[in-house]
Protein backbone atom coordinates (compact mmCIF):
# COMPACT_ATOMS: atom_id res chain seq x y z
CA UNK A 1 -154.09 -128.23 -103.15
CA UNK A 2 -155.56 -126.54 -106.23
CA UNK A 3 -155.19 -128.55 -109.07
CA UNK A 4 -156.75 -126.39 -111.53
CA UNK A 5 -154.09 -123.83 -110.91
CA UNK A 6 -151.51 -126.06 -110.84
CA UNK A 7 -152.06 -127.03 -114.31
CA UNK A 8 -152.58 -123.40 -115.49
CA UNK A 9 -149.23 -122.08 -113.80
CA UNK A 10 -147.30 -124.86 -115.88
CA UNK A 11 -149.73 -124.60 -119.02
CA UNK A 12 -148.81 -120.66 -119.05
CA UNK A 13 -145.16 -121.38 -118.62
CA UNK A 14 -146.05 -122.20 -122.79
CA UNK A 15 -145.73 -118.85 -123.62
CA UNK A 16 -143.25 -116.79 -125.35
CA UNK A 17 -142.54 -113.30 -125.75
CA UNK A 18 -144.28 -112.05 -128.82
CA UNK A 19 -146.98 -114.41 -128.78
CA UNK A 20 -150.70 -113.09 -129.20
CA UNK A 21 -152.83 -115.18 -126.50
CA UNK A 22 -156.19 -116.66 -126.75
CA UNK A 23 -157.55 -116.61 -122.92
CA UNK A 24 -160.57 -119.21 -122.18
CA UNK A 25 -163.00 -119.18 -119.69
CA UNK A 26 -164.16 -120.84 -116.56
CA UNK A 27 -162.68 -121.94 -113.45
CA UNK A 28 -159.53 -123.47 -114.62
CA UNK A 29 -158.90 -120.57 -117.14
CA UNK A 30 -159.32 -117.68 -114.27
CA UNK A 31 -156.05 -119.15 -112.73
CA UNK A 32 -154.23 -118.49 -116.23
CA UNK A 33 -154.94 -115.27 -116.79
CA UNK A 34 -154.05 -114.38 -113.32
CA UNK A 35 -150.45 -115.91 -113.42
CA UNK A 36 -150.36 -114.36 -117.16
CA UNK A 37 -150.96 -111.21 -115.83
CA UNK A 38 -148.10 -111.72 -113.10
CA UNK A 39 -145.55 -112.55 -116.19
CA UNK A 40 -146.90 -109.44 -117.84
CA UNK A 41 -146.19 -107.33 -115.03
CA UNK A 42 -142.44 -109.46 -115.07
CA UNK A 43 -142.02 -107.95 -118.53
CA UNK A 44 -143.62 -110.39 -120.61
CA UNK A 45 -144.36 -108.34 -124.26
CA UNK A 46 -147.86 -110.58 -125.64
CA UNK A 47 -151.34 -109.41 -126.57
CA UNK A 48 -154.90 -111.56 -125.86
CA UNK A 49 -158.19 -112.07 -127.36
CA UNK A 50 -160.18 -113.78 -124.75
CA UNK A 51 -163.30 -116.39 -125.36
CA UNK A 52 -166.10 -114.52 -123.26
CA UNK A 53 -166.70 -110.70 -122.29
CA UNK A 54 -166.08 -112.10 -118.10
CA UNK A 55 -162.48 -113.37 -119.21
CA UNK A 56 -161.68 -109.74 -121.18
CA UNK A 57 -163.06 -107.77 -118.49
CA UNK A 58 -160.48 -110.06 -116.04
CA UNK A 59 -157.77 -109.77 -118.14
CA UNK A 60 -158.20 -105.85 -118.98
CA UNK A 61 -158.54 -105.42 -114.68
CA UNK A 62 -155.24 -107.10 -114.26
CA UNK A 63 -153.32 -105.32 -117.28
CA UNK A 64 -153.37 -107.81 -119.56
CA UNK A 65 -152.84 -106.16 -123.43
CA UNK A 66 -155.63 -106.81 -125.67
CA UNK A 67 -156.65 -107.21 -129.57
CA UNK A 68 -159.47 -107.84 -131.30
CA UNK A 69 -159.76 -110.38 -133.54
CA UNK A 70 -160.88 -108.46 -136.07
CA UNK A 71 -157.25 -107.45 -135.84
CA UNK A 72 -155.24 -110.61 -136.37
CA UNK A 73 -155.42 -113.68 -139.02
CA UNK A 74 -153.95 -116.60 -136.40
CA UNK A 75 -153.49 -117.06 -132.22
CA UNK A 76 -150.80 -118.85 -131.55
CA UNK A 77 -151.72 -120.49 -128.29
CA UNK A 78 -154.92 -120.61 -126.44
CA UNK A 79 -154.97 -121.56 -122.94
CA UNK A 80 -158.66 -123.03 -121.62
CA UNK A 81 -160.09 -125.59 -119.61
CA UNK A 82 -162.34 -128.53 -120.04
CA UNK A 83 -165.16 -130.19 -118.38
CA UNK A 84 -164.40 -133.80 -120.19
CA UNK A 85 -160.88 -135.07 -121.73
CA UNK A 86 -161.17 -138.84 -123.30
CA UNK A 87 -158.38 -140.89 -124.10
CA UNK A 88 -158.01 -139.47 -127.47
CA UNK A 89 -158.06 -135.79 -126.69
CA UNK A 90 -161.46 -135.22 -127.66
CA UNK A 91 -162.78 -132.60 -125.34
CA UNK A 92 -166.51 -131.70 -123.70
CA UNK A 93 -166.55 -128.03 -122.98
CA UNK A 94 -169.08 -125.66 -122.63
CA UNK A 95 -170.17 -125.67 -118.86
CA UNK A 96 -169.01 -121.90 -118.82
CA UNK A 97 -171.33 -121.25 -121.86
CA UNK A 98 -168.87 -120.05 -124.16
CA UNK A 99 -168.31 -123.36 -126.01
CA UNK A 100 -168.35 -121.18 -129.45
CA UNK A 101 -166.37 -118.24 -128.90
CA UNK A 102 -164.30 -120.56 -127.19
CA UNK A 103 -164.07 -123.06 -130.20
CA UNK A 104 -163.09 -120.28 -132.29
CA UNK A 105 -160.30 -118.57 -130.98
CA UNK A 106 -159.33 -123.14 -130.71
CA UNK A 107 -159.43 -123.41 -134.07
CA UNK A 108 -157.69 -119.97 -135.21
CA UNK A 109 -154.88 -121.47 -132.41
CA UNK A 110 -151.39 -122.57 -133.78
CA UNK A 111 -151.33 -124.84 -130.74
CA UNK A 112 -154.41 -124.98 -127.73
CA UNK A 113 -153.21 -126.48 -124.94
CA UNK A 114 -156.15 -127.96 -122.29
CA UNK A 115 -155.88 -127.61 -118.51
CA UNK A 116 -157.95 -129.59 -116.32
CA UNK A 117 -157.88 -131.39 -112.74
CA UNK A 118 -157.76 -135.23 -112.86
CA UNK A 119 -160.80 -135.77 -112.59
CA UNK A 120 -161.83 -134.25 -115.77
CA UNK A 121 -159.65 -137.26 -117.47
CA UNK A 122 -162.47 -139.99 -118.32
CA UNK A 123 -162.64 -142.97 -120.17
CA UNK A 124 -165.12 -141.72 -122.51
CA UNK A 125 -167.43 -138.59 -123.36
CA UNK A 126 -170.69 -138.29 -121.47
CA UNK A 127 -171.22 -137.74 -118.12
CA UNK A 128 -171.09 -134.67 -118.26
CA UNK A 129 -174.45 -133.07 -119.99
CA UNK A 130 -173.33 -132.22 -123.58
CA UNK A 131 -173.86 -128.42 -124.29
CA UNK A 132 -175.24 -127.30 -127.75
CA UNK A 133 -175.76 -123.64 -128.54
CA UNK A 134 -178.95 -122.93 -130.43
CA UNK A 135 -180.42 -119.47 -131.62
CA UNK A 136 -183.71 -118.57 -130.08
CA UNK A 137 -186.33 -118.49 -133.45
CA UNK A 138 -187.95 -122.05 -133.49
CA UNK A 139 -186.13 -123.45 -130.28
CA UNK A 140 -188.66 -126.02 -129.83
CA UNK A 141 -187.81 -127.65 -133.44
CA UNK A 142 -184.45 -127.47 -132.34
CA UNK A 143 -184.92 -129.23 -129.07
CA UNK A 144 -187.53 -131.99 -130.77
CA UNK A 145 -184.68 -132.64 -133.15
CA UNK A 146 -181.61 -132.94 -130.21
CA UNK A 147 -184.27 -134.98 -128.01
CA UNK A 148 -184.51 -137.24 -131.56
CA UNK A 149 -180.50 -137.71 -131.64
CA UNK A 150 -181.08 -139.14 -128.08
CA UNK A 151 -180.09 -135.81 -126.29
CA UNK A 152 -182.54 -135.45 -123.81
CA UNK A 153 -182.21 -131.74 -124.13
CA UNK A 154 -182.50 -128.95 -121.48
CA UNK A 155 -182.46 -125.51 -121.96
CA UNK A 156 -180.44 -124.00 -119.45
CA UNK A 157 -181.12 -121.78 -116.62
CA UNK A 158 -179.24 -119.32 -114.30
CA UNK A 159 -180.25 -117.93 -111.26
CA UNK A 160 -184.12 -118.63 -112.15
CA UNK A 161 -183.71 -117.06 -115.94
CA UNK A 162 -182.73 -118.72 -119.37
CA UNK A 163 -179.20 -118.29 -119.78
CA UNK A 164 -178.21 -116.38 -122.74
CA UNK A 165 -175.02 -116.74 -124.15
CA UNK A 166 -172.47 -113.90 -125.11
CA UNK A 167 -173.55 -114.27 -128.15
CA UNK A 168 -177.72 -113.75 -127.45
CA UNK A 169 -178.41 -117.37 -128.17
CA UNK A 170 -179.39 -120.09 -125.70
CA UNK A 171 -177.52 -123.36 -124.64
CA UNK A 172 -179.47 -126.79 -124.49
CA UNK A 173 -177.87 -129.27 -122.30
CA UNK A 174 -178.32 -132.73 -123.51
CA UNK A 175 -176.98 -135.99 -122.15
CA UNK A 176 -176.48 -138.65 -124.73
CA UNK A 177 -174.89 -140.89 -122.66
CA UNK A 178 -171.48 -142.53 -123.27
CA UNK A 179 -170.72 -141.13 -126.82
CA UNK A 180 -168.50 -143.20 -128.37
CA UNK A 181 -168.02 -141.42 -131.76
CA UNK A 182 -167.38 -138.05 -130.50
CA UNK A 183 -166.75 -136.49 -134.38
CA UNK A 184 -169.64 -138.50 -135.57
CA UNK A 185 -172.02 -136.93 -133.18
CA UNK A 186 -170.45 -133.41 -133.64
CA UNK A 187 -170.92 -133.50 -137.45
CA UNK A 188 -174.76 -134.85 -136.73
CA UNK A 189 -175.93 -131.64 -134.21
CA UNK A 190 -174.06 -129.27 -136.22
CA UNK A 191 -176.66 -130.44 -138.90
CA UNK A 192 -179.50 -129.72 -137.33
CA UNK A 193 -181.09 -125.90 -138.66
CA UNK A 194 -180.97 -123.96 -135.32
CA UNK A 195 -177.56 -125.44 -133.89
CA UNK A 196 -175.09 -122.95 -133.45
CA UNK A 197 -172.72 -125.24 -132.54
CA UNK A 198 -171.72 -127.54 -129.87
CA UNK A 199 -169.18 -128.23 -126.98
CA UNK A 200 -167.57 -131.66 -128.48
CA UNK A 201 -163.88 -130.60 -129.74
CA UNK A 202 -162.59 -133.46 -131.38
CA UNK A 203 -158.76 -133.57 -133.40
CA UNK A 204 -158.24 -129.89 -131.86
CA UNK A 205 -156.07 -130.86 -128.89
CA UNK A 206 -151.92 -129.74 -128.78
CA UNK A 207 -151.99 -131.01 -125.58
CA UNK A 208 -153.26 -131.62 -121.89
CA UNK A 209 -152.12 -130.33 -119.11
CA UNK A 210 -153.72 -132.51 -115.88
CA UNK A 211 -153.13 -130.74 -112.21
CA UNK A 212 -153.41 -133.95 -109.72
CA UNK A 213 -154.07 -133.94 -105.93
CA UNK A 214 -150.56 -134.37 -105.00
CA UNK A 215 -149.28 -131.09 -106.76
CA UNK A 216 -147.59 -132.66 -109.28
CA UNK A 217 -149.11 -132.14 -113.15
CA UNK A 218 -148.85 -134.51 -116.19
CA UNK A 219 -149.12 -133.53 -119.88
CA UNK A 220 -150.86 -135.52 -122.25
CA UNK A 221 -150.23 -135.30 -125.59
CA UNK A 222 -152.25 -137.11 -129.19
C-alpha cells in the first residue's frame, strides 16, 4: 500500500475550482500533482506555481495550467510533503532541497496542507538531519558558525558533486539532535550572515494529512 499517495489523493480532494495551486516537491508531492492533473483533465478550472523547476516541468508534462508568481499576490492552498511532523505541527522539510522555494509559496498560502506517511509523525524534531540553505561566498564561516549552534554541518552531495539548489546556493545538513524549540532554533540560523534559510516550518501548518499502512489516512489539525 502506498501511503504517500494515499494521503495526497485525499489532501488534493482540498481543492476547489478557481483556486491557484502551490505544488511541492518530493516523493509525497509527485503523487499530488499526478491525481491533480487527473481532476484537471475531469474539468477542474485552477492554475499552479510549483516549489522547484522538477515539480513545474511534471506538472507542465501532465497539463497542469501554470502562473508565475510574479503574477499573483496570494496561493490559496499548497499541497507538499514533509520529512518530520512533531506534535505541534512544526515541520522538517528540505530533503528534496527546495526547503526555500518551498517555504515561500507556504507562507504566500491561504491554507498549506502537509502530506506525509506515518512514519514521518515523530515525537519531536531531529532525526532527521536538519537542512539549511547557505550561499556559496564564505561557506566555511557559515559552516564554523552552524557547527557552533551544535549542527554538525554537512554540505551535501549528489551523485559525487555538491548539490546546488534551484536557486545556485548549497544546502548544509546539520543534525542538532532532538530540537526542542523548533522557532527558537529557526530564528537563531536564520541569523547567521550566509543562511539563506532553513527547513524548520514552525506555526505554518493548516493541516496534516497522514497516509497509514492500512490505507486508511488521518488529518491532523493545530
Amino acid at each position: 500500500m502506498n501511503m504517500k499517495r494515499i494521503a495526497a489523493e485525499r489532501a488534493v480532494e482540498w481543492i476547489e475550482d478557481g483556486m491557484t495551486v502551490g505544488l511541492g516537491t518530493g516523493s509525497t508531492a509527485y503523487w499530488a500533482i499526478l491525481r491533480i492533473a487527473e481532476r484537471v483533465k475531469e474539468g477542474l478550472n485552477i492554475r499552479a506555481a510549483a516549489s522547484s523547476i522538477r515539480s513545474e516541468e511534471l506538472a507542465k508534462e501532465h497539463g497542469i495550467p501554470f502562473v508565475s508568481l510574479d503574477e499573483i499576490d496570494r496561493i490559496d492552498l499548497t499541497i507538499d510533503g514533509a520529512d518530520e511532523v512533531d506534535p505541534d505541527l512544526n515541520l522538517t522539510k528540505g530533503g528534496g532541497g527546495a526547503l526555500l522555494r518551498e517555504k515561500v509559496l507556504a507562507a504566500a498560502s491561504d491554507k498549506f496542507v502537509v502530506i506525509v506517511d506515518e512514519s514521518k509523525v515523530v515525537s519531536s524534531l531531529g532525526a532527521f538531519p536538519l537542512p539549511v540553505e547557505i550561499v556559496p561566498f564564505g561557506s566555511r564561516l557559515t559552516l564554523n558558525a552552524l557547527a557552533a549552534l551544535g549542527g554538525q554541518p554537512t554540505v551535501r552531495e549528489k551523485d559525487g558533486q555538491r548539490f546546488v539548489s534551484d536557486n545556485g546556493n548549497w544546502i548544509a545538513d546539520c543534525r542538532f539532535g532532538r530540537i526542542a524549540n523548533p522557532a527558537q532554533l529557526s530564528a537563531e540560523l536564520n541569523r547567521i550572515p550566509g543562511v539563506v534559510d532553513n527547513g524548520l516550518f514552525t506555526g505554518m501548518t493548516t493541516a496534516v494529512v497522514v497516509g497509514k499502512l492500512d490505507g486508511s489516512t488521518s488529518v491532523l489539525r493545530p
